[in-house]
Each structure stands twice: as structure tokens, then as C-alpha cells.
Protein backbone atom coordinates (compact mmCIF):
# COMPACT_ATOMS: atom_id res chain seq x y z
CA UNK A 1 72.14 218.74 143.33
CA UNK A 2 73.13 222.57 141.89
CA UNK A 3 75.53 221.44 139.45
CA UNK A 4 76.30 224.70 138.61
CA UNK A 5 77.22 225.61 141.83
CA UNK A 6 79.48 222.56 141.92
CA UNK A 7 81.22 222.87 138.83
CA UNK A 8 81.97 226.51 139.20
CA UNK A 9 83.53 225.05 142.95
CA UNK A 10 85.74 222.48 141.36
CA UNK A 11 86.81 224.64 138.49
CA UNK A 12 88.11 227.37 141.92
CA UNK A 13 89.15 224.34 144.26
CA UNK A 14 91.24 222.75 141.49
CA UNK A 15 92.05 225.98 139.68
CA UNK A 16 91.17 224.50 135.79
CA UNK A 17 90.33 226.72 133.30
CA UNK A 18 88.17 225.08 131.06
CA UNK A 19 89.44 225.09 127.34
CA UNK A 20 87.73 225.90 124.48
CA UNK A 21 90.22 223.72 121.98
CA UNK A 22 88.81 220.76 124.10
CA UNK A 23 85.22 222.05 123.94
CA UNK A 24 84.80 221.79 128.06
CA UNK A 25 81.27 222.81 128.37
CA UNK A 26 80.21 221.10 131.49
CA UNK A 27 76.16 220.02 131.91
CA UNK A 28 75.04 221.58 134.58
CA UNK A 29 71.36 220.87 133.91
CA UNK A 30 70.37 218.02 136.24
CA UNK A 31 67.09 217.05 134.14
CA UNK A 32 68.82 216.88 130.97
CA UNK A 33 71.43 214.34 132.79
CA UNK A 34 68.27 212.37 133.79
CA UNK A 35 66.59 212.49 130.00
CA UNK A 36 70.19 211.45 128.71
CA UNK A 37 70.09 208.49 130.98
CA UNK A 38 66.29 207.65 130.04
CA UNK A 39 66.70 207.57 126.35
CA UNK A 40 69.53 204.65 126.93
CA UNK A 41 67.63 202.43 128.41
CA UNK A 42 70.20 201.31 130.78
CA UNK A 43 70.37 197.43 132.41
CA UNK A 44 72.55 195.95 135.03
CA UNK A 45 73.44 194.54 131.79
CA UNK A 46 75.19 197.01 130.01
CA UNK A 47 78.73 198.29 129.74
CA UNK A 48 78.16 202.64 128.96
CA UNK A 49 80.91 204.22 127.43
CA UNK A 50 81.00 207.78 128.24
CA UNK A 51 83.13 210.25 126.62
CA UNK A 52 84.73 213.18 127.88
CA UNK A 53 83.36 212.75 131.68
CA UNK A 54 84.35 215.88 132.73
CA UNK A 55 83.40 216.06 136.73
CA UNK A 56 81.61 212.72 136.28
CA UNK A 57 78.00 213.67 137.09
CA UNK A 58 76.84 211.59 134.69
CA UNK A 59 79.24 209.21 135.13
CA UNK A 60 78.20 208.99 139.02
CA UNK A 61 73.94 208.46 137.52
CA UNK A 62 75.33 206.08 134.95
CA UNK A 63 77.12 203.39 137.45
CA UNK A 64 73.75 203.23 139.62
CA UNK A 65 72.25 202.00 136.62
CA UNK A 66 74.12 199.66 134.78
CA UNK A 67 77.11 196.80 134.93
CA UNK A 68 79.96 198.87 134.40
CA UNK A 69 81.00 202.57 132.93
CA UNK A 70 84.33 203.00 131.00
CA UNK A 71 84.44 206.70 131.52
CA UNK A 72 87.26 208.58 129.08
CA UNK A 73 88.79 211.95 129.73
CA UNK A 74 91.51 213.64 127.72
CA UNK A 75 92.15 216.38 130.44
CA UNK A 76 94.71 214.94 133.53
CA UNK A 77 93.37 217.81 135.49
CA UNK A 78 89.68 216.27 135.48
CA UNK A 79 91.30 213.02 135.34
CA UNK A 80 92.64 213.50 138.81
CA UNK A 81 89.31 215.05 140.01
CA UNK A 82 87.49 211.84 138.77
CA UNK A 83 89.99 209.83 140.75
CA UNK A 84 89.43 211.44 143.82
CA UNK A 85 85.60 211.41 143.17
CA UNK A 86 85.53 207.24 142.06
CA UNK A 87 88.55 206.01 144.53
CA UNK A 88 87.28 202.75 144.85
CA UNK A 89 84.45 202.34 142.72
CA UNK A 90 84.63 198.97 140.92
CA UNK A 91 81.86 199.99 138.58
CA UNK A 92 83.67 202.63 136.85
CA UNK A 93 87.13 202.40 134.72
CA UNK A 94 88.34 205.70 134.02
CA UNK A 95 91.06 205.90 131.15
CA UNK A 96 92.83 209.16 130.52
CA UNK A 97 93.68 209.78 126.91
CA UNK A 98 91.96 210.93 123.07
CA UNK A 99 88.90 208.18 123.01
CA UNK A 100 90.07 208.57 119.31
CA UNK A 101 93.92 207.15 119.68
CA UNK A 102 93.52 204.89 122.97
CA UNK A 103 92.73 201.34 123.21
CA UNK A 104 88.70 200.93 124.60
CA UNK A 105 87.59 197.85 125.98
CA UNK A 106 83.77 196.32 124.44
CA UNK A 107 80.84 198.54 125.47
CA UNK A 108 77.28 197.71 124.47
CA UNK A 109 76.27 201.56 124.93
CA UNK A 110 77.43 205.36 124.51
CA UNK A 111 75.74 207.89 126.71
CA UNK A 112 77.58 210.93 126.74
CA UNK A 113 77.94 214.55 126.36
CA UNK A 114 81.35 215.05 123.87
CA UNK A 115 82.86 217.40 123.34
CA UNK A 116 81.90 219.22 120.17
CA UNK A 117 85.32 219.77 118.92
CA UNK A 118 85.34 216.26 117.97
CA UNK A 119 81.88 215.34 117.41
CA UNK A 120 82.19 214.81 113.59
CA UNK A 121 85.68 212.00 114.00
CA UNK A 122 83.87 210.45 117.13
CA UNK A 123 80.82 209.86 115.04
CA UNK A 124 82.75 207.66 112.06
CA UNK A 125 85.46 206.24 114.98
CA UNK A 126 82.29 204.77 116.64
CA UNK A 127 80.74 203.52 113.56
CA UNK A 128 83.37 201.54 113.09
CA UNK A 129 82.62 199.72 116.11
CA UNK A 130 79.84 196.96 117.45
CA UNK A 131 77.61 198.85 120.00
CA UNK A 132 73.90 198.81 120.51
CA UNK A 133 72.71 201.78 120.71
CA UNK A 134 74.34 205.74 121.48
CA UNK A 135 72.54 208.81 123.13
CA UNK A 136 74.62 211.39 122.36
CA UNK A 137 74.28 215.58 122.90
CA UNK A 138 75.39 217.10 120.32
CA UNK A 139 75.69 220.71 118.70
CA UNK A 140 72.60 221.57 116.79
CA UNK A 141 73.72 221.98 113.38
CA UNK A 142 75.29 218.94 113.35
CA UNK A 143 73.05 217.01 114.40
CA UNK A 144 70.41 218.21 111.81
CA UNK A 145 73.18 217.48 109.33
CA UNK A 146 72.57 213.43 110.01
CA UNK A 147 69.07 213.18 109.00
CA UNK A 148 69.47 215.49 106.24
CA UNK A 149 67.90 215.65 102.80
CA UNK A 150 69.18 214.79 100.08
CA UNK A 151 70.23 217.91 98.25
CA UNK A 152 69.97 220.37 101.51
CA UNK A 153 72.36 222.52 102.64
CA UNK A 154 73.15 220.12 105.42
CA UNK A 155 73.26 217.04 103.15
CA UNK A 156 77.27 215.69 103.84
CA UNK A 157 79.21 212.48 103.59
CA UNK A 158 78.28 212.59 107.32
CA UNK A 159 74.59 212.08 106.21
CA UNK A 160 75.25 209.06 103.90
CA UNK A 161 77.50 207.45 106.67
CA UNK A 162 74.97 207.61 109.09
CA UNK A 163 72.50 206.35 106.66
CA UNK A 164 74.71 203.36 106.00
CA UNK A 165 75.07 202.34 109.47
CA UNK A 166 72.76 203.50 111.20
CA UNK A 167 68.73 204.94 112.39
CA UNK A 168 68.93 208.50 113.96
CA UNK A 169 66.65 209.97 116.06
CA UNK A 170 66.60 213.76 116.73
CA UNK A 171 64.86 214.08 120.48
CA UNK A 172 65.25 216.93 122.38
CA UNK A 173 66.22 220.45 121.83
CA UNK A 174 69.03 221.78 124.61
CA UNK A 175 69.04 225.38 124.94
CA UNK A 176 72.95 226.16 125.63
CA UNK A 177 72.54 227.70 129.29
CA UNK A 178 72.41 223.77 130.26
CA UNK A 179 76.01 224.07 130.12
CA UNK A 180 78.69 226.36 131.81
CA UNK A 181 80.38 227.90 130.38
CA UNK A 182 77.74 227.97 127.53
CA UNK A 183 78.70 227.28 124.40
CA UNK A 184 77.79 229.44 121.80
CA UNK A 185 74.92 227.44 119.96
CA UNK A 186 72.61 225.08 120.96
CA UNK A 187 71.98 221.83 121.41
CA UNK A 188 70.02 218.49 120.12
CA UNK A 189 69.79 215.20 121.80
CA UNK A 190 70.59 212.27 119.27
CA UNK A 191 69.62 208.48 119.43
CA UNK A 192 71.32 205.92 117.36
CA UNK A 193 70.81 202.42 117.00
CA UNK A 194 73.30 200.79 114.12
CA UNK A 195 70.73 198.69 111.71
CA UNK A 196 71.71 196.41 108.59
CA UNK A 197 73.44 198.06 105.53
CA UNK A 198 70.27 199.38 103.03
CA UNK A 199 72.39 198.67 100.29
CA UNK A 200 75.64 196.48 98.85
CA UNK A 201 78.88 197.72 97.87
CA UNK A 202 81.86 195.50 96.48
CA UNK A 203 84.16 197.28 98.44
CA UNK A 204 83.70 199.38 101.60
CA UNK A 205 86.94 201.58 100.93
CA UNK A 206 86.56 202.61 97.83
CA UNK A 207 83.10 203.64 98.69
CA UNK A 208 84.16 205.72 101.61
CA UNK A 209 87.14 207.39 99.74
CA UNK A 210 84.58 208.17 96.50
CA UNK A 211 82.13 210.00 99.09
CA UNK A 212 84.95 211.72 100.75
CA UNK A 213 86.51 213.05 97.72
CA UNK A 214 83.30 213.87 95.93
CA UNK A 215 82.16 216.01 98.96
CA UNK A 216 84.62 218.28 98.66
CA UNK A 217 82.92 219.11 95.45
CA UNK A 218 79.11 218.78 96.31
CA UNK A 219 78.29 221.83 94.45
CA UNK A 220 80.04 220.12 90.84
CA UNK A 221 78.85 217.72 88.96
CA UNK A 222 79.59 214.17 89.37
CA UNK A 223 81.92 213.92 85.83
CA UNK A 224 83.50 216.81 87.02
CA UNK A 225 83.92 215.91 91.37
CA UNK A 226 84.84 212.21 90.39
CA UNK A 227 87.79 212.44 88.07
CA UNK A 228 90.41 213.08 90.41
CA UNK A 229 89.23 210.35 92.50
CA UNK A 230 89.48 208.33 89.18
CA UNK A 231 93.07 209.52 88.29
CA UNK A 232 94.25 209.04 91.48
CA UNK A 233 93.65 205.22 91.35
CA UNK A 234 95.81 204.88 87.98
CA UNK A 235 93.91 205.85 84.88
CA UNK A 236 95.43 209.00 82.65
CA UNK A 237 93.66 211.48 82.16
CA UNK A 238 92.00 211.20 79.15
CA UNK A 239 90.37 207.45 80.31
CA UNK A 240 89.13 208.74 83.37
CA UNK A 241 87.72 211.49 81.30
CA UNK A 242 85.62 209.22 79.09
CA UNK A 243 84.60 207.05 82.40
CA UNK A 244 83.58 210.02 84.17
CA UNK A 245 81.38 211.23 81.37
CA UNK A 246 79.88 207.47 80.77
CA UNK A 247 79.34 207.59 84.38
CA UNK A 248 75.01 206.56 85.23
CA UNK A 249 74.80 210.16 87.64
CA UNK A 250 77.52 211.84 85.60
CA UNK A 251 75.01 214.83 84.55
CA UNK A 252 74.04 215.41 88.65
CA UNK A 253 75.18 217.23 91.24
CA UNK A 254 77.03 215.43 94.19
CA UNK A 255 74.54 216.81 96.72
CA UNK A 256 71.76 215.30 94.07
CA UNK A 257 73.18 212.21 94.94
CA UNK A 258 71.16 209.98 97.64
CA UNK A 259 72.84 207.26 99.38
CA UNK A 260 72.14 204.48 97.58
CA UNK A 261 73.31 206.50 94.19
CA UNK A 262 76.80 206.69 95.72
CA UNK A 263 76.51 202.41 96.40
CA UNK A 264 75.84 202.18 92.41
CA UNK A 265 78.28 204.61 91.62
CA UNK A 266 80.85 202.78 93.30
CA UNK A 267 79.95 199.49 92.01
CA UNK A 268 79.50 200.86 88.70
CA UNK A 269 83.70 202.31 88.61
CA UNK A 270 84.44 198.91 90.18
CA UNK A 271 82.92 197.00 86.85
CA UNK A 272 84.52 199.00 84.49
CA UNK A 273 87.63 199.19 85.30
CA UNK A 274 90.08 196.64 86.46
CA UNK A 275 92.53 199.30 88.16
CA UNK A 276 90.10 200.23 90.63
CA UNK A 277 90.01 197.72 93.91
């Protein structure tokens, strides 16, 4: 099939403009739909969740291959395209809505092309969630910013998330003309498959909030990045002073920090303090 051809014939027949706040950058590359699909290893098992389906050519690849697709689309303009293109296929259940506010039934998979406007939220929304494994395009920076080193430029609280939850793979390179309109930067296929936690923290939340708050501050060091994050949980000023200065990493830089530092660190503020829970 010419996808391109196609798309640029829906986009006339159903007059849609596609929308850069949404990131609608349709594949139109027909073997990067098929490598997509081969990296997933689909079964007549598995339940795909595919987000932002767009015209629903891979949706239409997906449903010859496995159980059932639940197929998300924010735009009611594609939504009603998809309708007319599905009517009637029990396979596929196509819910219109932000796969970031709606409910989602269980899926076992994610094979999808998102939109990149949202790939950063979409990552932590589906770590939060029991799936087996996720092949996922996404923009090119970003992905090299999940198996980043320590220190790097492209070391985030993205980095130790994934790291927490989950192995990355970095597969293929996708040049950007795989996609009309193209976007403006290229693209990497990713592979994830969630794995046991490397490391133990007394309490998930506060760990998340330290490496959030900290990595607004990578560039400071830790005494310095963590006492807000201290005084915001009820010491004054002057106690989360000396804490942050007794600190084990308080003489390193947050983007010195590897994973498991951030695990100690949080344990650490949990033992020596009883105001922090």
C-alpha cells in the first residue's frame, strides 16, 4: 500500500489539517509499520494498546496479529475516520479521548507511534501500569535520554525512572521522511520490557518527588538542590541546612548522581528525620 498517497487522500477527503500541538505526524513508511510490529512479538494472545492511531494503518496490521487492539485517538476527526474504516470489527475498541485522562481497559502490550508532544507523560503514565513489554517510536533525543549516562547531558529523572522500572532497548534509527508531514527531527525505535526494581526504597513518593525536585537543579550540588525539597516537608531552615550538609552525596552534583545514589539518598532523609514520610 502507498501510505503516503493515502494519507495525503484522507487528510483532502475529510478536510483535517493535521496539528502540530497534537504532534500528527502520520507513518507513512510501510516497512517501518512492519519492523514496529516484529519487535512486539505479537500472539493471538495479546491485547496491543496503540496510542494515537491516527488513520489506523497500524492498527489494521496489529488486529491480524493478535487477540484484540484498544486503539486511542484524541482527535474526533480521525476518530470518525477510524469508525468508518473498523465498522464492525470486533477485534478493535477504539476510545476517543487523552490516553492520559481516560479510563483504559488491561493490555499486555504497547505498539505504537505517539505522538511526541506527549512522549515524556506517556512514558511515566505507562510505568505506572502492568504491561509486558512496549515498542514505541519515539523522537531521537529522547529516546537517547533513557539509556543515558550518568552525568551526560541527557542524564534526567526520565533516565533513573526508566532504570527503575524498566530494560530499554534503542533499535532502529527512523529518518523523519517516514512520516508526513515530517517532523522536524528524527526518529529511534524503543523496546521496553518492565524488569524487577534494582534497588529498595522505603517509600516510592518521596523518592519520586526528591528526583523531581533535585532535577530542576542537576547542575547544583546535592546540599544545595535538596534543601527546598527538605523545607518543604516541615523542617526550618536552619535543620534542613545541617541535614543537607550531613547528607552521604552532599558534596556531588545531581547529574553525578546514579540511580541507585538517589535510592540511598532517599532512605538516608527517611532515617533521619521523623517529619519526612
Amino acid at each position: 500500500m502507498d501510505y503516503l498517497r493515502r494519507t495525503k487522500r484522507l487528510l483532502q477527503v475529510y478536510k483535517i489539517y493535521p496539528r502540530k500541538r497534537l504532534g500528527q505526524n502520520f507513518v507513512v513508511d510501510g516497512a517501518l509499520i512492519q519492523r514496529i510490529i516484529s519487535y512486539a512479538a505479537l500472539s493471538h494472545e495479546d491485547v496491543v494498546l496503540e496510542v494515537g492511531a491516527g488513520f489506523g494503518f497500524l492498527t489494521q496490521l496489529l488486529f491480524q496479529r493478535c487477540k484484540k487492539v484498544v486503539a486511542v485517538e484524541i482527535d474526533p476527526r480521525l476518530v470518525q475516520v477510524l469508525n468508518e474504516e473498523f465498522r464492525g470489527a470486533e477485534k478493535i475498541e477504539l476510545i476517543e479521548g487523552d490516553i492520559l485522562k481516560v479510563p483504559i481497559p488491561p493490555f499486555n502490550k504497547v505498539v505504537s507511534t505517539p505522538p511526541y508532544s506527549i512522549s515524556s507523560p506517556l512514558l511515566f503514565w505507562l510505568l505506572e501500569r502492568q504491561f509486558k513489554l512496549a515498542v514505541l517510536a519515539f523522537q531521537e533525543e529522547f529516546a537517547r535520554r533513557l539509556t543515558a549516562a550518568v552525568g551526560s547531558k541527557d542524564y534526567s529523572r526520565m533516565t533513573v525512572a526508566i532504570y527503575y522500572r524498566a530494560d530499554v532497548e534503542l533499535l532502529d534509527h527512523v529518518p523523519k521522511s517516514s512520516f508526513y508531514p515530517p517532523p522536524d527531527v528524527d526518529s529511534i525505535i524503543v523496546r521496553l520490557k518492565p524488569k524487577p526494581m534494582p534497588f529498595r526504597v522505603k517509600d516510592e513518593k518521596v523518592f519520586w518527588e526528591l528526583v523531581q525536585t533535585v532535577f530542576t537543579q542537576r547542575n547544583k550540588k546535592l546540599r544545595n538542590a535538596v534543601l527546598s525539597f527538605i523545607i518543604k516537608k516541615g523542617l526550618n531552615k536552619e535543620e534542613a541546612q545541617r541535614l543537607a550538609d550531613n547528607l552521604t552525596f552532599h558534596d556531588k552534583r545531581v547529574r553525578e548522581l546514579a540511580p541507585e545514589d538517589f535510592g540511598a539518598l532517599t532512605n538516608e532523609i527517611l532515617e533521619k528525620t521523623n517529619i519526612i514520610r
